[in-house]
C-alpha atoms as a PDB file:
ATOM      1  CA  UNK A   1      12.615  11.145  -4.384  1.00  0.00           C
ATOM      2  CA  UNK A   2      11.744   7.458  -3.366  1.00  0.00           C
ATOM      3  CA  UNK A   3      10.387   5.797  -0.412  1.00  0.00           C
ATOM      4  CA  UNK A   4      12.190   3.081   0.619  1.00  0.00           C
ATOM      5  CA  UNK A   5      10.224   0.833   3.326  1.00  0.00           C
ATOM      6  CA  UNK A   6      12.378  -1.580   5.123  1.00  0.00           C
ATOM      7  CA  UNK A   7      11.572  -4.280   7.497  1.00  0.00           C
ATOM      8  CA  UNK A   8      13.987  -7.475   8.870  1.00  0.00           C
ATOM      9  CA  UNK A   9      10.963  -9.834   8.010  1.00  0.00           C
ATOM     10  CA  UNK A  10      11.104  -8.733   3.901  1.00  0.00           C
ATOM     11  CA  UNK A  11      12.907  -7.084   1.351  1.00  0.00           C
ATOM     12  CA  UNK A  12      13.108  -3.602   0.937  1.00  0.00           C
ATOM     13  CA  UNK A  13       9.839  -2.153  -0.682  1.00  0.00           C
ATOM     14  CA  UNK A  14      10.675   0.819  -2.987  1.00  0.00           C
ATOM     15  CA  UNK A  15       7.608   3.682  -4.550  1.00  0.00           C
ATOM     16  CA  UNK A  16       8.059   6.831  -6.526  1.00  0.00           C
ATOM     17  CA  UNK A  17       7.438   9.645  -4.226  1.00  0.00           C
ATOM     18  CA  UNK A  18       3.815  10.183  -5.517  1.00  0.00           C
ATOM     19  CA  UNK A  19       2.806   6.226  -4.668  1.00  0.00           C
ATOM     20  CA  UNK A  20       4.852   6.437  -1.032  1.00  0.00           C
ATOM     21  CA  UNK A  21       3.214   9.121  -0.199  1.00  0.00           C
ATOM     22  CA  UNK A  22      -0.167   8.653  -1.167  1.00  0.00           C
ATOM     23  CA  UNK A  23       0.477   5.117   0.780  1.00  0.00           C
ATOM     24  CA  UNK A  24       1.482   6.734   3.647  1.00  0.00           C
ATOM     25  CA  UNK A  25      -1.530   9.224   3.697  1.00  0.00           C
ATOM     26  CA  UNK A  26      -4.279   6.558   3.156  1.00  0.00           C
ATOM     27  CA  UNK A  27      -2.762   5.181   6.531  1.00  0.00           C
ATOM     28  CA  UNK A  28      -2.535   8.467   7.867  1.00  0.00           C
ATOM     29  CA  UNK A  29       1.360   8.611   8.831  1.00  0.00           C
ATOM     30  CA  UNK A  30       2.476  12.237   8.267  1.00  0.00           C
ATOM     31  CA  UNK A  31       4.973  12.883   4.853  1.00  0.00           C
ATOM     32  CA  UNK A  32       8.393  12.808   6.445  1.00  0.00           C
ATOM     33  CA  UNK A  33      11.320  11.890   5.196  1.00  0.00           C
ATOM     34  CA  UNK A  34      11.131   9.247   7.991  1.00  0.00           C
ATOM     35  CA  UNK A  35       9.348   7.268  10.084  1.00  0.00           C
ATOM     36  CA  UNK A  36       7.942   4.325  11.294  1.00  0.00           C
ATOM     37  CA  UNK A  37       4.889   1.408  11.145  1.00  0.00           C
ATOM     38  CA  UNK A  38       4.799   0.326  14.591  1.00  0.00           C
ATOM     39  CA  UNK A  39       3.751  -3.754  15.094  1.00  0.00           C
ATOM     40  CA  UNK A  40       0.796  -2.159  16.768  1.00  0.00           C
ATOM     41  CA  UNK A  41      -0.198   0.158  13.793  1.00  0.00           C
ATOM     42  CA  UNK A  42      -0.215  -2.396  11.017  1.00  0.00           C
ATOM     43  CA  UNK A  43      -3.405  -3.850  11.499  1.00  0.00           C
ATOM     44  CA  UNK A  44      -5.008  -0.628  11.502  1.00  0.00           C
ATOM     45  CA  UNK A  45      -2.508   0.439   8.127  1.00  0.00           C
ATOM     46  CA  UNK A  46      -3.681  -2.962   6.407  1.00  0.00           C
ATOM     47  CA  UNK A  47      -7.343  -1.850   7.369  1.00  0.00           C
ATOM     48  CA  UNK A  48      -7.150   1.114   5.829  1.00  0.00           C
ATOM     49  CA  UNK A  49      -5.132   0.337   2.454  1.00  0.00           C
ATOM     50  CA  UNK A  50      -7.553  -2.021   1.733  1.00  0.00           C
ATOM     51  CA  UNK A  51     -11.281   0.183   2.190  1.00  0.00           C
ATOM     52  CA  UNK A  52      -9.067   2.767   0.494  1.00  0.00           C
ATOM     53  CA  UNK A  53      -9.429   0.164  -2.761  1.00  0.00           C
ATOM     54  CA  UNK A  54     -12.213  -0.959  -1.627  1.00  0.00           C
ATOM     55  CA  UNK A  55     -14.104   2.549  -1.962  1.00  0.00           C
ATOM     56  CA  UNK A  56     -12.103   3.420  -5.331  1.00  0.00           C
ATOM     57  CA  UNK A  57     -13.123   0.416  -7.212  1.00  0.00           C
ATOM     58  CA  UNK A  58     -16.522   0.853  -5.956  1.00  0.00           C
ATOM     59  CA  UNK A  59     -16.343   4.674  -6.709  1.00  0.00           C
ATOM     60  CA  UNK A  60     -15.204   3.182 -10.559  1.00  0.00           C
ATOM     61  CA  UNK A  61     -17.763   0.338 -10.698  1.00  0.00           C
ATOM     62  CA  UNK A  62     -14.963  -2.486 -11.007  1.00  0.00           C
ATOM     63  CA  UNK A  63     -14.891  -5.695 -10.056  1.00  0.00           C
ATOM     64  CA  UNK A  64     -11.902  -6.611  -7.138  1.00  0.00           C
ATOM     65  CA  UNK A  65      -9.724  -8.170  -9.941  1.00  0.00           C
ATOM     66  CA  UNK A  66     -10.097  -4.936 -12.120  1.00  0.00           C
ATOM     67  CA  UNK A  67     -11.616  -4.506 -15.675  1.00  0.00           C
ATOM     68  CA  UNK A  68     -13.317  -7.949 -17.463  1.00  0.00           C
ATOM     69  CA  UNK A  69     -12.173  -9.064 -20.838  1.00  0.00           C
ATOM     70  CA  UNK A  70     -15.598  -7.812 -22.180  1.00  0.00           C
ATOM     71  CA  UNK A  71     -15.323  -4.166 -20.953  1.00  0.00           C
ATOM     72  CA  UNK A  72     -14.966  -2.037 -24.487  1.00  0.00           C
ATOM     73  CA  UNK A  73     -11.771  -0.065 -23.197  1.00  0.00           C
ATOM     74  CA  UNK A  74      -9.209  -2.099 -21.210  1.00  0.00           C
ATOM     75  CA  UNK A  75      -7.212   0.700 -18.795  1.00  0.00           C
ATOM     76  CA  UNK A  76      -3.940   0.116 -19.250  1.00  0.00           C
ATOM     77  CA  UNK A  77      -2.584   2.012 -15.831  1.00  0.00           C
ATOM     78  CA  UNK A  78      -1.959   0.747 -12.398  1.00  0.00           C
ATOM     79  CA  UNK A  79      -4.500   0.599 -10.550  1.00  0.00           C
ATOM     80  CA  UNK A  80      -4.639   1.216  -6.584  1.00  0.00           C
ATOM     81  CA  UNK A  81      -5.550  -2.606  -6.118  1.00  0.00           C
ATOM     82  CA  UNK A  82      -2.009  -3.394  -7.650  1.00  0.00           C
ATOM     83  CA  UNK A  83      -0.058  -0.849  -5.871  1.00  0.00           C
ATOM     84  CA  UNK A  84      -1.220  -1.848  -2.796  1.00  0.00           C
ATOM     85  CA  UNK A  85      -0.761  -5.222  -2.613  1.00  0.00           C
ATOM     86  CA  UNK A  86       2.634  -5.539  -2.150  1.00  0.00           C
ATOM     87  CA  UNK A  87       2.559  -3.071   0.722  1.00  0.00           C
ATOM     88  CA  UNK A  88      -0.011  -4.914   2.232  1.00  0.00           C
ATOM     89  CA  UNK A  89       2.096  -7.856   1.775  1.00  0.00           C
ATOM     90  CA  UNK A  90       5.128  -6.889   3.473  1.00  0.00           C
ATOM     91  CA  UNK A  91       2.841  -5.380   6.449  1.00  0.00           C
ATOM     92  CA  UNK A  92       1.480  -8.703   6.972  1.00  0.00           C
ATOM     93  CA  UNK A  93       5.059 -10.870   7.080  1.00  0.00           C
ATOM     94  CA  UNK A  94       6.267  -7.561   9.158  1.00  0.00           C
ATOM     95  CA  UNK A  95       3.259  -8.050  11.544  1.00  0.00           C
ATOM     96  CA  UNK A  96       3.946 -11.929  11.585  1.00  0.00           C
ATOM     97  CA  UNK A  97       7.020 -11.656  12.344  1.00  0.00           C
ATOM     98  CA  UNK A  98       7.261  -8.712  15.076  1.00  0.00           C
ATOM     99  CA  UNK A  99       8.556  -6.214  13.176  1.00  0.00           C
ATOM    100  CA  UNK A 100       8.069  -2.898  12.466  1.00  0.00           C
ATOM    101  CA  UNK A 101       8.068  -1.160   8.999  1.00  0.00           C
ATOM    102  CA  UNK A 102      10.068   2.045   8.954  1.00  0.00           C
ATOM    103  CA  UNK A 103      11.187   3.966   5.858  1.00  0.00           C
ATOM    104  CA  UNK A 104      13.900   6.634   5.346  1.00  0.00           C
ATOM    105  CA  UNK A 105      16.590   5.413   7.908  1.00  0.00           C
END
């Protein structure tokens, strides 16, 4: 399955199951096949996403742009930090704009 967010102020934002939803939980929307990011709710979304990295690459001991060139092992997944981003992006225009994020509709 997929989570497709839409909004009129962006393009449609599109996750694996596993990244929607853990998206969705650090704002704490329920996991339904749909619903909605109210204009109202996406400061408090935006917030959240970003302690949620906050915490993790403190919990990890990285710095906010991820491993340095020095560290011995480079991690070669995605981290939170770059999942995020774009959702926070898309929140923001939404927010700018007047719009509200919904997914599965």
């Amino acid at each position: 399955m997929l989570y497709t967010f839409k909004s009129p102020a962006t393009a449609n934002l599109v996750m694996l199951e596993k990244n929607g939803a853990q998206m969705l939980t650090i704002i704490g929307k329920e996991l339904l096949p749909q619903g909605i990011i109210t204009v109202a709710q996406i400061p408090d979304a935006m917030a959240a996403l970003e302690a949620e990295v906050d915490a993790q690459e403190a919990a990890q001991g990285q710095p906010e742009n991820g491993p340095t060139p020095e560290s011995e092992e480079q991690v070669e997944h995605v981290t939170l930090r770059q999942r995020v981003t774009p959702f926070i992006e898309m929140l923001q225009r939404s927010e700018d704009a007047g719009e509200a994020v919904v997914w599965g509709v």
